[in-house]
PDB file of N, CA and C in Angstrom:
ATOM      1  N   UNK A   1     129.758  41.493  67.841  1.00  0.00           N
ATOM      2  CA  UNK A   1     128.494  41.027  68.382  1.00  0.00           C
ATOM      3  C   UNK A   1     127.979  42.036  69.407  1.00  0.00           C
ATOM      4  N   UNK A   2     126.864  42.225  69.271  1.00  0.00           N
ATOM      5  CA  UNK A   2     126.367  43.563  70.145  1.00  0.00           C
ATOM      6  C   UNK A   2     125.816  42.729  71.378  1.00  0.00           C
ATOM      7  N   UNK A   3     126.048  43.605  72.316  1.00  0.00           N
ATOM      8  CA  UNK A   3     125.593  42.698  73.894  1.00  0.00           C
ATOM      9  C   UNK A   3     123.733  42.642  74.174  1.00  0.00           C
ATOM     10  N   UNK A   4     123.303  41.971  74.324  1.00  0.00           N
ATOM     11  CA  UNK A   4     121.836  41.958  74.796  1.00  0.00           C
ATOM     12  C   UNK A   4     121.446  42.537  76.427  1.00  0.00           C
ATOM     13  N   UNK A   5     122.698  42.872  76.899  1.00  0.00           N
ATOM     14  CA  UNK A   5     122.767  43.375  78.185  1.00  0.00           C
ATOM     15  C   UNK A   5     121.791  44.947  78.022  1.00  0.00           C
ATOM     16  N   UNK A   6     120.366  45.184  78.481  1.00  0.00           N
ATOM     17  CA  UNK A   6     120.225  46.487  78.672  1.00  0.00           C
ATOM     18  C   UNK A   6     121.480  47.508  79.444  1.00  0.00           C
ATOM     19  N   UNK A   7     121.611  48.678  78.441  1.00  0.00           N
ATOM     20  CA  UNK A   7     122.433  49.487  79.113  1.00  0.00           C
ATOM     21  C   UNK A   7     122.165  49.455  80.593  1.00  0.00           C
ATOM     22  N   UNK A   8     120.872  50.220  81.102  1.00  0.00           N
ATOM     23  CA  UNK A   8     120.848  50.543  82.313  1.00  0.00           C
ATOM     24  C   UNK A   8     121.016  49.564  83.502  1.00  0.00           C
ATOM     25  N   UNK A   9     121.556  47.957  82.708  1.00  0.00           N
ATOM     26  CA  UNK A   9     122.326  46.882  83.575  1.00  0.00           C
ATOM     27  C   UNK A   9     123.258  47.183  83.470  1.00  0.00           C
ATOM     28  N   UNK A  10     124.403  47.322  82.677  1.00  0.00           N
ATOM     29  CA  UNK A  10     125.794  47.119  82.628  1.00  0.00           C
ATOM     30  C   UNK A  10     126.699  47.955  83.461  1.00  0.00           C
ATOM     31  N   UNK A  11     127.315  47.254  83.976  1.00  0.00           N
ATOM     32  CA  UNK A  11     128.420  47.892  84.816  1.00  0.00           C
ATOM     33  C   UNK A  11     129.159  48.782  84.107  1.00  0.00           C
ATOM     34  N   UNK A  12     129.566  49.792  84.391  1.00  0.00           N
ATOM     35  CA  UNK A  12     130.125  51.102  83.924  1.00  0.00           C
ATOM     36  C   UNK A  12     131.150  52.050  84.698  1.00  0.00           C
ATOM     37  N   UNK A  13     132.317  51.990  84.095  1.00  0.00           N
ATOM     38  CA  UNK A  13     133.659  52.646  84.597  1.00  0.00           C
ATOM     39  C   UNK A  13     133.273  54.128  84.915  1.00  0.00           C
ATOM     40  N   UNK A  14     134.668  54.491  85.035  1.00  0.00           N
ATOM     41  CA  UNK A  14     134.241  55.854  85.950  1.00  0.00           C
ATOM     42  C   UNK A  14     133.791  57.012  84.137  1.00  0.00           C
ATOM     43  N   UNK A  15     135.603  56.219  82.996  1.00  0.00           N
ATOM     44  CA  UNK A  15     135.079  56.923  82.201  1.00  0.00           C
ATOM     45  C   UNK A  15     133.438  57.313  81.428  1.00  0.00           C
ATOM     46  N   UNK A  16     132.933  56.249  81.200  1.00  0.00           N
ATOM     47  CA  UNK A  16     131.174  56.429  81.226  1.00  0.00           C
ATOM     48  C   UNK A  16     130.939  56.924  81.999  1.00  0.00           C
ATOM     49  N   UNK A  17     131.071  56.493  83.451  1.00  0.00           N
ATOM     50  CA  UNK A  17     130.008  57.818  84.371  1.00  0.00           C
ATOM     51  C   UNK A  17     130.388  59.046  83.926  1.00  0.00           C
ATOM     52  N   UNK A  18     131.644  59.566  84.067  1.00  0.00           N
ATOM     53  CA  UNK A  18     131.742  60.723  83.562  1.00  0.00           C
ATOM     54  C   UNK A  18     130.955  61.162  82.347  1.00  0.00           C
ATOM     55  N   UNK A  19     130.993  60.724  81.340  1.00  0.00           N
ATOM     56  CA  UNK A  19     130.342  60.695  80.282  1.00  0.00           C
ATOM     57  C   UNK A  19     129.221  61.335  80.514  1.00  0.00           C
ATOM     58  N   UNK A  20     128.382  60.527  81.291  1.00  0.00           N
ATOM     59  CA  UNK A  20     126.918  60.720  81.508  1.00  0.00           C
ATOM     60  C   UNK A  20     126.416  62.103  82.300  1.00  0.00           C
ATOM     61  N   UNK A  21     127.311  62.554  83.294  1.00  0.00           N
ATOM     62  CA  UNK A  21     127.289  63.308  84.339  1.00  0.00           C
ATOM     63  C   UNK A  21     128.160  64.545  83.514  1.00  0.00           C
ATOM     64  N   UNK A  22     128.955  64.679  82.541  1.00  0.00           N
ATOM     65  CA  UNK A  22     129.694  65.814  81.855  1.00  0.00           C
ATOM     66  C   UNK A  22     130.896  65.997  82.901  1.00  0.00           C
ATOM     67  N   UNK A  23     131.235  65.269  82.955  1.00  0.00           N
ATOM     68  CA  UNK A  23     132.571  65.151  84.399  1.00  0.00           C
ATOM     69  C   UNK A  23     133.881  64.230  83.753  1.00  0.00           C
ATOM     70  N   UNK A  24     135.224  64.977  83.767  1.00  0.00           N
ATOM     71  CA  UNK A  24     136.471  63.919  83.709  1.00  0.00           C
ATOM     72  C   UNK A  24     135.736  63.026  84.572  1.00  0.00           C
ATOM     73  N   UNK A  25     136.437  61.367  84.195  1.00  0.00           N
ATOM     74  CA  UNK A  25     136.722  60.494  85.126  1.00  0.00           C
ATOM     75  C   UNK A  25     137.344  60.750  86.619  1.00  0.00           C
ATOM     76  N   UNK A  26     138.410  61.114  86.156  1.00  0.00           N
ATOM     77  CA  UNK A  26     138.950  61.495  87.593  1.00  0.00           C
ATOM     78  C   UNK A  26     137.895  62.383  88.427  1.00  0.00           C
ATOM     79  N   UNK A  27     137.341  63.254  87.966  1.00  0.00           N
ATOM     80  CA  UNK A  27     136.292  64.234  88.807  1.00  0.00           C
ATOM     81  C   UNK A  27     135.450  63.501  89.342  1.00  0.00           C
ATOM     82  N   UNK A  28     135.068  62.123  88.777  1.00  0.00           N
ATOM     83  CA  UNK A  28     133.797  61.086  89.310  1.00  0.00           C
ATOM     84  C   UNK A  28     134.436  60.759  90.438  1.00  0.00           C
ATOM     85  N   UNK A  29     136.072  60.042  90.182  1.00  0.00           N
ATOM     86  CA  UNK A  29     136.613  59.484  91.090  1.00  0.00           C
ATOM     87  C   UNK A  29     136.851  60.530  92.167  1.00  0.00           C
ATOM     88  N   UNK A  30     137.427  61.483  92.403  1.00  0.00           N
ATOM     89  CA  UNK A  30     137.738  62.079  93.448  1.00  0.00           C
ATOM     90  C   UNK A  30     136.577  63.350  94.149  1.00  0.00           C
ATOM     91  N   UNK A  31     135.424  63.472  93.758  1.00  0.00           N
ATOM     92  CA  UNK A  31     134.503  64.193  94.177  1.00  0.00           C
ATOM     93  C   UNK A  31     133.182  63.466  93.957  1.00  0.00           C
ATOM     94  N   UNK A  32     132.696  62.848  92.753  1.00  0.00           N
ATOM     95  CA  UNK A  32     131.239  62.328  92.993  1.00  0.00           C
ATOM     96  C   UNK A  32     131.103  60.863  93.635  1.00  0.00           C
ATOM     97  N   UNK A  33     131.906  60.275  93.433  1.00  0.00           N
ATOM     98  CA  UNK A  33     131.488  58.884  93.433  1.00  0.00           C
ATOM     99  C   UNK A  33     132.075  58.761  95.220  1.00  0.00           C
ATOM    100  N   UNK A  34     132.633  60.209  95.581  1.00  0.00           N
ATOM    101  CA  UNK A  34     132.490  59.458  97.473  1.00  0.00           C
ATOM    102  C   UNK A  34     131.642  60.115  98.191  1.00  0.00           C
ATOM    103  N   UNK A  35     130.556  61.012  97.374  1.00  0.00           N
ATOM    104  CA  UNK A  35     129.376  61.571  98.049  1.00  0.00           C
ATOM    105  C   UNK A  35     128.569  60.298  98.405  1.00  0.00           C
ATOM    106  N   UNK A  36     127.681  60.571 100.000  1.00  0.00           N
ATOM    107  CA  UNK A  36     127.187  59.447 100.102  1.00  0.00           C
ATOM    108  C   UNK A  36     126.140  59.024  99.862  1.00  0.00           C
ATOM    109  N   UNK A  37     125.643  60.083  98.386  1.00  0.00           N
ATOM    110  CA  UNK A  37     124.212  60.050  98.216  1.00  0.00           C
ATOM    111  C   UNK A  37     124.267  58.837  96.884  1.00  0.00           C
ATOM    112  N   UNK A  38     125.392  58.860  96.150  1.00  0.00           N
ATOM    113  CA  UNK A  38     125.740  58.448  95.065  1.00  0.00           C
ATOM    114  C   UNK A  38     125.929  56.786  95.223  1.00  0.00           C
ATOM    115  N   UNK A  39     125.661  56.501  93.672  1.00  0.00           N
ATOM    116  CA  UNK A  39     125.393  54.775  93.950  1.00  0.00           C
ATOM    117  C   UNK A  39     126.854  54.046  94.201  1.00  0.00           C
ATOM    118  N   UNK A  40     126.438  52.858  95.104  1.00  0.00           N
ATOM    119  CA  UNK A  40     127.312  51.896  95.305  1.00  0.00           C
ATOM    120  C   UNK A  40     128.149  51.226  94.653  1.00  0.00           C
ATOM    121  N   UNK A  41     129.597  50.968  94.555  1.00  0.00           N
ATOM    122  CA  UNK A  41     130.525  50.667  93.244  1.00  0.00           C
ATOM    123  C   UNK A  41     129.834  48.955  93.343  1.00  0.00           C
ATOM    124  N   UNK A  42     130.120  48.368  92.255  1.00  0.00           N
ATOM    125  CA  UNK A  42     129.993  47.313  92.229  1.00  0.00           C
ATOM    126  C   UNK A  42     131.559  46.383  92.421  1.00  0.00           C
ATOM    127  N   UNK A  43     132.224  47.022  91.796  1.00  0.00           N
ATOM    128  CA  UNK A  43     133.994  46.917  92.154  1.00  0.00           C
ATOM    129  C   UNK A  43     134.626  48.109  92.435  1.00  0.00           C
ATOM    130  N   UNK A  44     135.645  47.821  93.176  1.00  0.00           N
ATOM    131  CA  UNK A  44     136.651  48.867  93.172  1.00  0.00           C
ATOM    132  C   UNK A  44     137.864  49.467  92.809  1.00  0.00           C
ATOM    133  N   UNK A  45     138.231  48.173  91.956  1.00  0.00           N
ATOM    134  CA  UNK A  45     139.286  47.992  91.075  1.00  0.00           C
ATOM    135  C   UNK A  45     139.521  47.236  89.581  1.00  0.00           C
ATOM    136  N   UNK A  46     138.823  47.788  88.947  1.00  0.00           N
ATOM    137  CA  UNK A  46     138.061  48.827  88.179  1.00  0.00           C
ATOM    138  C   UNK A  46     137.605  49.780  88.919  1.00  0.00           C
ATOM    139  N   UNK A  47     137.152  50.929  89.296  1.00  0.00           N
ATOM    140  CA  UNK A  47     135.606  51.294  89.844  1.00  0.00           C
ATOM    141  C   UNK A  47     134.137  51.361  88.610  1.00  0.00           C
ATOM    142  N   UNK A  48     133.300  50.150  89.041  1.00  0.00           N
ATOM    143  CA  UNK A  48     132.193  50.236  88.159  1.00  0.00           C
ATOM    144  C   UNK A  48     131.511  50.627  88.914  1.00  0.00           C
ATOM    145  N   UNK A  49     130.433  50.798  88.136  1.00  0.00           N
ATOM    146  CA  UNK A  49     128.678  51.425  88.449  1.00  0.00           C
ATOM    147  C   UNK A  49     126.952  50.637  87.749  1.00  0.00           C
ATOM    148  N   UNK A  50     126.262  50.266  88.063  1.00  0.00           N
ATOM    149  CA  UNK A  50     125.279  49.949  87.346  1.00  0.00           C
ATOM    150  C   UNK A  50     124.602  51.731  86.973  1.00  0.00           C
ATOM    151  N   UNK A  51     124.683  51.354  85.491  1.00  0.00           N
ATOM    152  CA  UNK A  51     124.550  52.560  84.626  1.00  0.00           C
ATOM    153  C   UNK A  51     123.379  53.003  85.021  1.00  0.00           C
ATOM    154  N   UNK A  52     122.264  52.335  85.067  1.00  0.00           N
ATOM    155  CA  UNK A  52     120.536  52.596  85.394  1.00  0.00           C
ATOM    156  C   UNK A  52     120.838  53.185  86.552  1.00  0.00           C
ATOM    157  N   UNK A  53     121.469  52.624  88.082  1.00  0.00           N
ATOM    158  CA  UNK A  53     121.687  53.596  89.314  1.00  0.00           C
ATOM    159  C   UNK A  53     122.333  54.898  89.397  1.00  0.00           C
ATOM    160  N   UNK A  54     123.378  55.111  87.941  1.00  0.00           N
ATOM    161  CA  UNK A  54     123.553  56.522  88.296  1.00  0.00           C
ATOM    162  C   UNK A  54     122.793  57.066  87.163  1.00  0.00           C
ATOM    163  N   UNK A  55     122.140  56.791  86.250  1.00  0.00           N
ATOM    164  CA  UNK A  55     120.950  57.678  85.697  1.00  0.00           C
ATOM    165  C   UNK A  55     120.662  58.177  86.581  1.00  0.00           C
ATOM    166  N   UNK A  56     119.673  57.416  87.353  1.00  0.00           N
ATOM    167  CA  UNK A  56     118.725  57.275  88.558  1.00  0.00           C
ATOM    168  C   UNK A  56     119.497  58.895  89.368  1.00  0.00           C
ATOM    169  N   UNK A  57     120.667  58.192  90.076  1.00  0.00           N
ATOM    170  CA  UNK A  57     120.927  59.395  90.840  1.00  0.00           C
ATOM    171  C   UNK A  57     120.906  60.810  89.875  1.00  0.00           C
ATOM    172  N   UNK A  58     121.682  60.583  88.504  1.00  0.00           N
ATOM    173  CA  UNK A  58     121.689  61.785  87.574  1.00  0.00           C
ATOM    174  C   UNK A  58     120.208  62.744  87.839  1.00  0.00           C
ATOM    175  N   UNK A  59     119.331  61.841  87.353  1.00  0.00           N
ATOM    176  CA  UNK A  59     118.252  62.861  87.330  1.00  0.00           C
ATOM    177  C   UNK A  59     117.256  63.039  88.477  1.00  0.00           C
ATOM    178  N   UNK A  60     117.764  62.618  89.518  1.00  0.00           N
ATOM    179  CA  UNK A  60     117.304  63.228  91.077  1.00  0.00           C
ATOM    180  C   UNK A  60     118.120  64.219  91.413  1.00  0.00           C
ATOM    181  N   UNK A  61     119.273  64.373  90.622  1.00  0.00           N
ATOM    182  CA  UNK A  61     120.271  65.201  91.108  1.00  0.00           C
ATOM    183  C   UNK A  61     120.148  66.431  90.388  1.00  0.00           C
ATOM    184  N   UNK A  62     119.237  66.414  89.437  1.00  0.00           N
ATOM    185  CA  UNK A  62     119.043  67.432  88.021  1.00  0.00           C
ATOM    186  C   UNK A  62     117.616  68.153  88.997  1.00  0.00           C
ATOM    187  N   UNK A  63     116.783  67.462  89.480  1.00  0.00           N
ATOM    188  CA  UNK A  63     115.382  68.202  89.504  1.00  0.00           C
ATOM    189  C   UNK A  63     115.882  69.238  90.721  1.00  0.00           C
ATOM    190  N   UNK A  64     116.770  69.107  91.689  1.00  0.00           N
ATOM    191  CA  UNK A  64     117.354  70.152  92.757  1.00  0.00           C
ATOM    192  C   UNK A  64     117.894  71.309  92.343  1.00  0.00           C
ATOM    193  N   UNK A  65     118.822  70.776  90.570  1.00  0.00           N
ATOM    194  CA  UNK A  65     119.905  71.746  90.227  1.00  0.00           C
ATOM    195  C   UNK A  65     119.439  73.669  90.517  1.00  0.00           C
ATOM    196  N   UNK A  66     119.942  74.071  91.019  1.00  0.00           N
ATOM    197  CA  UNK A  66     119.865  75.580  90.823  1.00  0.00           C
ATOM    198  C   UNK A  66     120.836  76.368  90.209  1.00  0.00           C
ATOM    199  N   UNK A  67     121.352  76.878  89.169  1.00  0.00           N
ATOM    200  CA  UNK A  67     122.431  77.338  88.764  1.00  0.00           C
ATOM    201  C   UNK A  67     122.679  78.386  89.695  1.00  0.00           C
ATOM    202  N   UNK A  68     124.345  78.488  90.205  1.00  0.00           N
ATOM    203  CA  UNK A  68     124.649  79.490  91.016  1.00  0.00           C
ATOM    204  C   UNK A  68     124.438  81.003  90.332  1.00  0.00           C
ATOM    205  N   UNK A  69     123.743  81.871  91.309  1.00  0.00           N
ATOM    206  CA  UNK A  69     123.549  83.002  90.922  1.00  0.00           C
ATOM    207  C   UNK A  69     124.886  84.039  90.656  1.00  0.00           C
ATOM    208  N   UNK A  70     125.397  84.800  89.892  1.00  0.00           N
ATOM    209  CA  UNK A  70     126.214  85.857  89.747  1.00  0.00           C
ATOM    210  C   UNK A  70     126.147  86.735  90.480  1.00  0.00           C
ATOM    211  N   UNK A  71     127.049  87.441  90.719  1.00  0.00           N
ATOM    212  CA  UNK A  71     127.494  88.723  91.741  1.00  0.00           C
ATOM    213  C   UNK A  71     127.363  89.553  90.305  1.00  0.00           C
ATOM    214  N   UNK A  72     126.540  90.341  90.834  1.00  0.00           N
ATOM    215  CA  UNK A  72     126.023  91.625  89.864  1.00  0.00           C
ATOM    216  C   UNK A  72     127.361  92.607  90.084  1.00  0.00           C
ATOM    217  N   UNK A  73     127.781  92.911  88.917  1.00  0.00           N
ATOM    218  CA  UNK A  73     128.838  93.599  88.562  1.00  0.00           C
ATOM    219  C   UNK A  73     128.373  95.528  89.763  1.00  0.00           C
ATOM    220  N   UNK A  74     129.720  96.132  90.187  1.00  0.00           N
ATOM    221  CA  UNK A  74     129.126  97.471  90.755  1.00  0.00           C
ATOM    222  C   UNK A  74     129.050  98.556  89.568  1.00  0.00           C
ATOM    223  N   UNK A  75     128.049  99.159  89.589  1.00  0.00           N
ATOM    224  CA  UNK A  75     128.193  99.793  88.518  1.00  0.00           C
ATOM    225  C   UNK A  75     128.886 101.507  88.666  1.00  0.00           C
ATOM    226  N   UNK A  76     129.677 102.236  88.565  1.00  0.00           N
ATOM    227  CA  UNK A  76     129.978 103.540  89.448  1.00  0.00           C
ATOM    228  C   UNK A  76     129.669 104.609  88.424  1.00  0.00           C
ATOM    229  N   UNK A  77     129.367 105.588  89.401  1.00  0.00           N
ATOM    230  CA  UNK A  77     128.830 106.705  88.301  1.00  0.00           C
ATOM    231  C   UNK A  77     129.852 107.965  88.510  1.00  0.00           C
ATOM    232  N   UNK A  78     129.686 108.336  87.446  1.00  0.00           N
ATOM    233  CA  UNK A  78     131.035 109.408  88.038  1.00  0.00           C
ATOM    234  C   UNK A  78     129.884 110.815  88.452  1.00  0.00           C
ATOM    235  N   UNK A  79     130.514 111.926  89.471  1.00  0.00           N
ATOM    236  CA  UNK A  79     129.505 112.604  90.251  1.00  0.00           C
ATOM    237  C   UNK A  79     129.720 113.870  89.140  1.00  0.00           C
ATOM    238  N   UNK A  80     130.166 114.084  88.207  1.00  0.00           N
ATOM    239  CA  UNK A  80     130.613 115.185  87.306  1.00  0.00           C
ATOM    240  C   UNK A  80     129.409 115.327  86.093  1.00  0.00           C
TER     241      UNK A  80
END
């Protein structure tokens, strides 16, 4: 039986957040989910999430993204 629950209601483990965000679970758990910009668990044992609040944060968090720039390789010339 399929749930009538809109996704962006349903409470959602760390594995889904990860999912959503391209992150192990554990990476949600031990780096995103204790930033304090990031949404409020609904439990903590489980740790859930309302899926719609971390969209939400997902793509406020996307319009900032800057990909880190590279260190331009040195290039050496020989003096000969």
């Amino acid at each position: 039986m399929e749930s009538k629950i809109p996704f962006e209601l349903r409470a959602i483990g760390a594995e889904e957040v990860g999912e959503l965000l391209g992150l192990a679970a554990r990476t949600v758990l031990e780096t995103v989910a204790c930033r304090p910009d990031f949404p409020v668990r609904l439990t903590m044992r489980p740790a859930t999430w309302v899926a719609g609040e971390v969209l939400a944060w997902r793509e406020a968090n996307r319009a900032g993204y800057r990909p880190r720039k590279r260190k331009a390789k040195a290039v050496t010339q020989d003096a000969g």
